[in-house]
C-alpha atoms as a PDB file:
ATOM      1  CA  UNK A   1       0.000   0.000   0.000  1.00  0.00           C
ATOM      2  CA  UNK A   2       1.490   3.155  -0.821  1.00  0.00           C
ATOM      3  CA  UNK A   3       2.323   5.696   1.868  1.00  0.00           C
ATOM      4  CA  UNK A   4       0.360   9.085   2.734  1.00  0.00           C
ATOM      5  CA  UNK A   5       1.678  11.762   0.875  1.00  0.00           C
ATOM      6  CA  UNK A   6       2.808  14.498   3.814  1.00  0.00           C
ATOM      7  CA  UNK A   7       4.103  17.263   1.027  1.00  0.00           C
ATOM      8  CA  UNK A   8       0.765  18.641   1.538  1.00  0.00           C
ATOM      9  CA  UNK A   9      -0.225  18.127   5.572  1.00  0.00           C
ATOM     10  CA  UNK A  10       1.385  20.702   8.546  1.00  0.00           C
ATOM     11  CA  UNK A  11       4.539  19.983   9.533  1.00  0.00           C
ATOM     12  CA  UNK A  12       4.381  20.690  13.269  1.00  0.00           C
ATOM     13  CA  UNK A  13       1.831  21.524  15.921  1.00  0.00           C
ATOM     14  CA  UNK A  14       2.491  25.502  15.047  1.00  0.00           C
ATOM     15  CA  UNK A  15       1.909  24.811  11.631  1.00  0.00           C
ATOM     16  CA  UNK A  16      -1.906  22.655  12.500  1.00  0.00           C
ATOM     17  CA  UNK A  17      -2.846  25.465  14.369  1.00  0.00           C
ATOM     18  CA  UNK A  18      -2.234  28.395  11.591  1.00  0.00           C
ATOM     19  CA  UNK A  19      -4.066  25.811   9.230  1.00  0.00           C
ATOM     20  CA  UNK A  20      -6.834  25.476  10.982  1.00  0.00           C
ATOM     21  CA  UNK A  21      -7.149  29.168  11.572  1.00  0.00           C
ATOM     22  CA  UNK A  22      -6.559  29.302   7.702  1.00  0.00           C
ATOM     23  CA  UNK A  23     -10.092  28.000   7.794  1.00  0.00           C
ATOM     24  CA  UNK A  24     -11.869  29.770  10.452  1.00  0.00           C
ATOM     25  CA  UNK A  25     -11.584  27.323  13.365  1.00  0.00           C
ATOM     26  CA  UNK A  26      -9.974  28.617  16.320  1.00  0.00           C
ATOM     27  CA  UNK A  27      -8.856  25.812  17.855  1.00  0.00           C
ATOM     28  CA  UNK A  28      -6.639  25.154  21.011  1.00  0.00           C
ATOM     29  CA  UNK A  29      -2.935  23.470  21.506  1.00  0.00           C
ATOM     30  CA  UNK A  30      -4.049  20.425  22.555  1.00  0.00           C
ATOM     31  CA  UNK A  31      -6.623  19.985  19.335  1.00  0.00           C
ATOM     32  CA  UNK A  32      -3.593  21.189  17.036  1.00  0.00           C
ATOM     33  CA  UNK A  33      -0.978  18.355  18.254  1.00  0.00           C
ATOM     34  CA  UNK A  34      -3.379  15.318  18.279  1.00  0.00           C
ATOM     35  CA  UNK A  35      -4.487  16.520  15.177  1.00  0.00           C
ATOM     36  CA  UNK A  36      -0.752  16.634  13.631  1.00  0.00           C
ATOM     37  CA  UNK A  37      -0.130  13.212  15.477  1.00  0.00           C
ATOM     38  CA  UNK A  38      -3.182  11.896  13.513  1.00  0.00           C
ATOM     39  CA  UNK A  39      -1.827  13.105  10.309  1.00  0.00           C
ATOM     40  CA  UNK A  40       1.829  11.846  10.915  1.00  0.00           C
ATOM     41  CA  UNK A  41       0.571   8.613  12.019  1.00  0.00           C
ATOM     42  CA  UNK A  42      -1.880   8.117   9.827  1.00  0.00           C
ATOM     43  CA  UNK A  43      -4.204   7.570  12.277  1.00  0.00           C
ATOM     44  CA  UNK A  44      -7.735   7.679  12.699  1.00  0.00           C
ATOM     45  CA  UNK A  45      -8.902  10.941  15.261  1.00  0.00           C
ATOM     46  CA  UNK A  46     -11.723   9.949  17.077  1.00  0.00           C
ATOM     47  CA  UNK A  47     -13.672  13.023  18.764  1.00  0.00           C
ATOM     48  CA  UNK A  48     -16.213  12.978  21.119  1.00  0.00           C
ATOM     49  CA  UNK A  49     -18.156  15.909  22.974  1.00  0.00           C
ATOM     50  CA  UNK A  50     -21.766  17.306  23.470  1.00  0.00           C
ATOM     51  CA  UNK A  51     -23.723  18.236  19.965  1.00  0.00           C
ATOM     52  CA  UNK A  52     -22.833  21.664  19.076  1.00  0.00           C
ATOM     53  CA  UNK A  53     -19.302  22.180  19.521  1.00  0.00           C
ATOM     54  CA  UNK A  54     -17.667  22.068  16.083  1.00  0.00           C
ATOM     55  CA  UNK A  55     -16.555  18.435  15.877  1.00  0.00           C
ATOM     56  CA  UNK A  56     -17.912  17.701  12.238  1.00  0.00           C
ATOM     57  CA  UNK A  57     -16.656  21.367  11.314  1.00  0.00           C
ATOM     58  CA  UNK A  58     -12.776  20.545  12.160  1.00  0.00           C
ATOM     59  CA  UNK A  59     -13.517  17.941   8.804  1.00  0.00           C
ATOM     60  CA  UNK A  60     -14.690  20.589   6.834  1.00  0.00           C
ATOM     61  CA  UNK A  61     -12.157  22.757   7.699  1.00  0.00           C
ATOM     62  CA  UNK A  62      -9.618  20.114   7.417  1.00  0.00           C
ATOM     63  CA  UNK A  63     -10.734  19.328   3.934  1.00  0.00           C
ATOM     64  CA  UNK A  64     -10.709  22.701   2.790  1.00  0.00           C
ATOM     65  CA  UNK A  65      -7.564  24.339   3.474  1.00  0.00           C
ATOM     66  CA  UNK A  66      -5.702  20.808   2.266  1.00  0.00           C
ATOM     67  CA  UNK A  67      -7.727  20.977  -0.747  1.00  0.00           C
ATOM     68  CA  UNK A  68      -9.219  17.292  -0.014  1.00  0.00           C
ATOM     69  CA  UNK A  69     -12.441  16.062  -1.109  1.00  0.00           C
ATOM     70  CA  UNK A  70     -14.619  15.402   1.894  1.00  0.00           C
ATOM     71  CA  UNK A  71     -16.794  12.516   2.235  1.00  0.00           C
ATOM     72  CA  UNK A  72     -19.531  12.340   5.110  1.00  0.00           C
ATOM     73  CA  UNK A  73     -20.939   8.861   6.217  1.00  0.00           C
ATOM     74  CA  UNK A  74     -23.721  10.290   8.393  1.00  0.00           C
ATOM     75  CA  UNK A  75     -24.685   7.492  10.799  1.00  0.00           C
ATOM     76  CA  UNK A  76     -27.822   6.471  12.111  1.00  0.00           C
ATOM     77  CA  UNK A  77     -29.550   3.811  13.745  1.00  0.00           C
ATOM     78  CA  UNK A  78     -30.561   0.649  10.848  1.00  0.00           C
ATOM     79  CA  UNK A  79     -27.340   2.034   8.858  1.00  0.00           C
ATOM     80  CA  UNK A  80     -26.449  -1.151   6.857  1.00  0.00           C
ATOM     81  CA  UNK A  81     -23.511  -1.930   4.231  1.00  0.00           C
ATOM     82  CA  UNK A  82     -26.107  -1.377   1.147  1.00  0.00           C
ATOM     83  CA  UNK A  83     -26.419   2.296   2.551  1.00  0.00           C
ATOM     84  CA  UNK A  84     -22.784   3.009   3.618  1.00  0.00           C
ATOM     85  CA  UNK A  85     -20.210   0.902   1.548  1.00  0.00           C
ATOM     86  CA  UNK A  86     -21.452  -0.473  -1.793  1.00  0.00           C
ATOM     87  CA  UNK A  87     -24.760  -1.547  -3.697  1.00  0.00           C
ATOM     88  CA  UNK A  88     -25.438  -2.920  -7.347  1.00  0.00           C
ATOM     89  CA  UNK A  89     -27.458  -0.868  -9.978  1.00  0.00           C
ATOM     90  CA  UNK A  90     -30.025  -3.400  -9.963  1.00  0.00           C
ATOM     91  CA  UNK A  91     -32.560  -1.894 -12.468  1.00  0.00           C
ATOM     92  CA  UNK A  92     -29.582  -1.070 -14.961  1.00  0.00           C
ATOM     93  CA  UNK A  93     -28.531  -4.505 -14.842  1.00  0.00           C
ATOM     94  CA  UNK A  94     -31.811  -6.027 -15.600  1.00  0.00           C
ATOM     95  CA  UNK A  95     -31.532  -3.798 -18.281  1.00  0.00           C
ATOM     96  CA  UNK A  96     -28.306  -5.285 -19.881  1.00  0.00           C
ATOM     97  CA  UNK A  97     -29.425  -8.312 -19.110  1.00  0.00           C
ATOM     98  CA  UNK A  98     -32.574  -7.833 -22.093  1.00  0.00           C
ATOM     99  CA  UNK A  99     -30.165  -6.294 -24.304  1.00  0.00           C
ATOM    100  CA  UNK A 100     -27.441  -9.015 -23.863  1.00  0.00           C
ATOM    101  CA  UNK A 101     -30.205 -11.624 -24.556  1.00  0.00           C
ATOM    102  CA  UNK A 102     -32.158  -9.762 -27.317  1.00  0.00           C
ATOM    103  CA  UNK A 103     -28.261  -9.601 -29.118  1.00  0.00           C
ATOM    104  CA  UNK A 104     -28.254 -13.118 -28.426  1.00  0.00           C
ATOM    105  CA  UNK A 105     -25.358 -13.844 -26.261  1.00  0.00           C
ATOM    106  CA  UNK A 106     -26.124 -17.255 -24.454  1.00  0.00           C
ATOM    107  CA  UNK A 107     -22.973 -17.479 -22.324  1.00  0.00           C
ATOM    108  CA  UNK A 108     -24.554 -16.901 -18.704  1.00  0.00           C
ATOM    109  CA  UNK A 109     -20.870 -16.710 -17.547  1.00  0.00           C
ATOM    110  CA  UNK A 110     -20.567 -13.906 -19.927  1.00  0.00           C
ATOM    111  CA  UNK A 111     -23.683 -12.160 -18.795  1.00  0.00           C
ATOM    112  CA  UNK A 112     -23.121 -12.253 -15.219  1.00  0.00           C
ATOM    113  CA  UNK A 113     -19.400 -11.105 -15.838  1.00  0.00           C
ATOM    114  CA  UNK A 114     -20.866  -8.124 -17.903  1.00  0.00           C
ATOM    115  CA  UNK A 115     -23.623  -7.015 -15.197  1.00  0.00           C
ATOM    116  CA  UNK A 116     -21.114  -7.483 -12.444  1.00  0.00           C
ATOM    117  CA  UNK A 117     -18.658  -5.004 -13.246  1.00  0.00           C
ATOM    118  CA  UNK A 118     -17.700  -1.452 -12.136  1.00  0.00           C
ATOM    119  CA  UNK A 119     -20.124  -0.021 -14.549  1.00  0.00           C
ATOM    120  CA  UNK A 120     -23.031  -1.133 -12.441  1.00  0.00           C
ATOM    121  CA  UNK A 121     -21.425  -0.262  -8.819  1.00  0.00           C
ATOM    122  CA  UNK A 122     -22.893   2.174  -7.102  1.00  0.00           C
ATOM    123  CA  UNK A 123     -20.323   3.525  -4.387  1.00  0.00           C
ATOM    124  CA  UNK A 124     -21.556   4.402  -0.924  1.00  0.00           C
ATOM    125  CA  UNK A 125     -19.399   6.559   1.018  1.00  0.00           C
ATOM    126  CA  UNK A 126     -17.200   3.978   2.914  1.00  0.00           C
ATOM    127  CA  UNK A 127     -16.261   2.762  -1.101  1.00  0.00           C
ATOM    128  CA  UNK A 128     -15.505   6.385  -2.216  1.00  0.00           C
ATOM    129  CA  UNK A 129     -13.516   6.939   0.628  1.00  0.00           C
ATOM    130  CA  UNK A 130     -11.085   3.962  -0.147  1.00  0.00           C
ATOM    131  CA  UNK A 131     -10.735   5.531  -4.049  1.00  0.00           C
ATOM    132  CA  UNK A 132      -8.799   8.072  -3.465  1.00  0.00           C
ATOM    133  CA  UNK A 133      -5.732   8.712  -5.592  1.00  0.00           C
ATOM    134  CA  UNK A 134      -2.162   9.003  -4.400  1.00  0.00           C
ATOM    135  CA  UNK A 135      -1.462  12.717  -2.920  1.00  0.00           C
ATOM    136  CA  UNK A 136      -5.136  13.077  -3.014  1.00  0.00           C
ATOM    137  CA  UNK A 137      -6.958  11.069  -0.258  1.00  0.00           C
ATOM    138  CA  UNK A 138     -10.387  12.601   0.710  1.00  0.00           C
ATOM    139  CA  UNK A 139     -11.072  13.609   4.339  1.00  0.00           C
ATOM    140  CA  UNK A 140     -13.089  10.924   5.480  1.00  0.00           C
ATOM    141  CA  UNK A 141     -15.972  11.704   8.239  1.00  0.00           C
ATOM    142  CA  UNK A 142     -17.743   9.303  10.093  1.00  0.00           C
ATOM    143  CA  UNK A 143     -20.574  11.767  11.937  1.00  0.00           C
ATOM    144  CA  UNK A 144     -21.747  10.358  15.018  1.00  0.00           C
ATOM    145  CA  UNK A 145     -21.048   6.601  15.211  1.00  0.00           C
ATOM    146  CA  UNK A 146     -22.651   6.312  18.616  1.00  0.00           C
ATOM    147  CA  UNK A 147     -26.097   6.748  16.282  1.00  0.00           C
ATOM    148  CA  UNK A 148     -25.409   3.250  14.781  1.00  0.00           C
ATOM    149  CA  UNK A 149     -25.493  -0.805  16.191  1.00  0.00           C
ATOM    150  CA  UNK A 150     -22.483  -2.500  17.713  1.00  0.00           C
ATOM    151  CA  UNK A 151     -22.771  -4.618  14.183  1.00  0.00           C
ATOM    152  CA  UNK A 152     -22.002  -1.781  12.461  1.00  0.00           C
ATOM    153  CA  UNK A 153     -19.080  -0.550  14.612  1.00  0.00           C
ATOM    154  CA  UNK A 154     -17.157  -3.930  14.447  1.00  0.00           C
ATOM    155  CA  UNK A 155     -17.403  -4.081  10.242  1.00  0.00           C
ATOM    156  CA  UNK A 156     -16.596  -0.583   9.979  1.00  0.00           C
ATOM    157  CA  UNK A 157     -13.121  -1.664  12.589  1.00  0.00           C
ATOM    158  CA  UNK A 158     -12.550  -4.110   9.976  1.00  0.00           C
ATOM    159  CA  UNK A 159     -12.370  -1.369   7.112  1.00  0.00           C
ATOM    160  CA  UNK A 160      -9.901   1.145   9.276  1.00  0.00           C
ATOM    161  CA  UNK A 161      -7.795  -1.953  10.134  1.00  0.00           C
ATOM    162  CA  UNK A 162      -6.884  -2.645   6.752  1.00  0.00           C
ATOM    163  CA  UNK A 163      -8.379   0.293   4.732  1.00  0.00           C
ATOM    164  CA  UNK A 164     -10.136  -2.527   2.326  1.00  0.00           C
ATOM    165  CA  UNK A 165     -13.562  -3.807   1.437  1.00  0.00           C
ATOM    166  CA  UNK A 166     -14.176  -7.159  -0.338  1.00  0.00           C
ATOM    167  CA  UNK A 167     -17.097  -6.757  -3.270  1.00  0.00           C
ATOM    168  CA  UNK A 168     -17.878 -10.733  -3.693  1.00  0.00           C
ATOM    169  CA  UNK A 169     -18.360 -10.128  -7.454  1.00  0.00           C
ATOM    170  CA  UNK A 170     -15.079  -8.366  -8.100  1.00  0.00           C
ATOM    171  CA  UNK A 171     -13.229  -8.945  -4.907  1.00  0.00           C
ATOM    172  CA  UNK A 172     -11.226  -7.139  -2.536  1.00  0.00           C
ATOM    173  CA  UNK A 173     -10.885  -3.444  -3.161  1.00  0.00           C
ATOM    174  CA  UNK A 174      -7.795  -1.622  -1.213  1.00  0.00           C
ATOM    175  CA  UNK A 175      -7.360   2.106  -0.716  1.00  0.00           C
ATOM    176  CA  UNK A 176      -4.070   3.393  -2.784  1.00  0.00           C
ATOM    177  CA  UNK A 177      -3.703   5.819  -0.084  1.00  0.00           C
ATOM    178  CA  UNK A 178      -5.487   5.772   3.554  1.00  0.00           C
ATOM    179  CA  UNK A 179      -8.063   8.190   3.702  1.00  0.00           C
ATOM    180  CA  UNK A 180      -7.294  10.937   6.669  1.00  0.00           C
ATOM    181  CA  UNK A 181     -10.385   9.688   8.995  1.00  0.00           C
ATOM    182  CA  UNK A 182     -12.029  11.910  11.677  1.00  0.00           C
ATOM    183  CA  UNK A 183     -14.883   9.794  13.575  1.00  0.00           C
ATOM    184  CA  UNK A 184     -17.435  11.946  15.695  1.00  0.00           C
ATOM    185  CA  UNK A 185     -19.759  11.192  18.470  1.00  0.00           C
ATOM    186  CA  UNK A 186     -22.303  12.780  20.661  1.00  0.00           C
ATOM    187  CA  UNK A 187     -21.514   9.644  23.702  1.00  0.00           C
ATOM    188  CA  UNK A 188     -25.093   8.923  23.374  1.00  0.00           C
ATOM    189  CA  UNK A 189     -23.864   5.606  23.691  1.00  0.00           C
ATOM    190  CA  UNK A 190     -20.086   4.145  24.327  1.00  0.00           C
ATOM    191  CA  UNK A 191     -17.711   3.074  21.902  1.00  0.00           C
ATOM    192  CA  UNK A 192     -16.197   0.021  21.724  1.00  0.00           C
ATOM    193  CA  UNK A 193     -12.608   0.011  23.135  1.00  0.00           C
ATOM    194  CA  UNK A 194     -11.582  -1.800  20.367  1.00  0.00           C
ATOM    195  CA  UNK A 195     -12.402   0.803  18.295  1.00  0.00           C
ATOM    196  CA  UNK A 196     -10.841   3.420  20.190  1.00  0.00           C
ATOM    197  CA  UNK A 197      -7.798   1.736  20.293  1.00  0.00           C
ATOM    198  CA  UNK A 198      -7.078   2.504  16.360  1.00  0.00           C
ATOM    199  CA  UNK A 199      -7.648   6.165  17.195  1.00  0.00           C
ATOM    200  CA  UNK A 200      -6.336   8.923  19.133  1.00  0.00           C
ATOM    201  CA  UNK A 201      -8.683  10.363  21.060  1.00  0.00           C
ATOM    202  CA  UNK A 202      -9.648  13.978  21.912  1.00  0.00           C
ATOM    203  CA  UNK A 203     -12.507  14.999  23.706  1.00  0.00           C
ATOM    204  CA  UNK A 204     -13.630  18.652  22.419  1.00  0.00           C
ATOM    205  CA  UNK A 205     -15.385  20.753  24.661  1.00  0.00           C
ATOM    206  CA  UNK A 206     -17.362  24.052  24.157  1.00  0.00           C
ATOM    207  CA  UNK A 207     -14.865  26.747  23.932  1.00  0.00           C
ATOM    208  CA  UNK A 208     -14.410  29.735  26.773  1.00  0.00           C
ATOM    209  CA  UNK A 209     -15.499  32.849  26.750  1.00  0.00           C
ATOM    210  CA  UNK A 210     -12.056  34.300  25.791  1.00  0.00           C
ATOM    211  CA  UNK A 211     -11.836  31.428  22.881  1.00  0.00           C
ATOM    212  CA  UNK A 212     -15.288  33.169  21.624  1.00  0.00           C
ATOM    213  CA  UNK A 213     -13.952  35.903  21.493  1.00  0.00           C
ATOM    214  CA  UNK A 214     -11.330  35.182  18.936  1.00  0.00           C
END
């Protein structure tokens, strides 16, 4: 797997904290270095806090000053792989199926090789996360996890362990660079620890009356 490209990402703690105000999010020291570390590590950053205090907005400022795409998985509870990773274009491939038959092409091995193919994939946002070119990986949010089912949380543990997701028909799909993943949550429920394990952690708490100020 190739390596993150860190041309592009701060340099040092000094240089987190001028990019984030770059975008318009004062944050404070501690933010900036677990927020390098993250980036250096190539690490997931796992925040938690109440709703309200500018977790999902440290992606969106993240993405924008390093010129990433940004792709939101917005969880909530019944979220399922159809919805978040991958799903066929079922009606299309009905479709080719007619037109492969009305050509008369008899080879079912053909057909389903045909309607099985990229064409007809419909990528979810886990899928488009994992896409990314080299130099180019999108921002990759995962907004509010504690909204989904402990089912959910162990496959999605399975995709930041090896940054890959297996498509039966065409097989295992791995990300030519490692997305830069920030995963948010309101504690409305807990974590598991295995999960927090692959991250560092930083809890982010409404911001004083002098930080308001700035």
């Amino acid at each position: 797997m190739a390596d993150q490209t860190v041309s592009s990402l701060p340099q040092s703690i000094d240089a987190t904290l001028a990019l984030l105000e770059t975008g318009g999010y004062v944050a404070d020291r501690a933010l900036a270095t677990v927020l390098f570390l993250s980036l250096r590590m190539k690490r997931p950053l796992f925040l938690e806090g109440e709703a309200g205090v500018g977790k999902t907005e440290i992606a969106k400022v993240l993405a924008s000053t390093l010129d990433r795409p940004l792709i939101r998985l917005q969880c909530y509870e019944g979220l399922d792989i159809s919805s978040a990773v991958y799903e066929w274009n079922y009606a299309a491939q009905m479709i080719e199926i007619r037109l492969d038959e009305a050509t008369g092409i008899a080879d079912k091995t053909a057909i389903e090789r045909n309607v099985f193919s990229e064409k007809f994939l419909i990528r979810r946002p886990v899928l488009q996360a994992l896409s990314g070119q080299p130099g180019r990986a999108p921002v990759f949010l995962i907004d509010e996890l504690d909204r989904t089912d402990e089912a959910f949380e162990a496959f999605l543990l399975e995709v930041l362990s090896d940054y890959q997701v297996t498509v039966p028909e065409l097989g295992t799909i791995v990300a030519a660079e490692p997305p830069i993943v920030i995963i948010t949550t309101n504690r409305t429920r807990e974590i598991h620890d295995a999960l927090k394990r692959r991250c560092l952690y930083h809890w982010v708490d409404y911001p004083s009356a002098e930080r308001e100020l700035e």
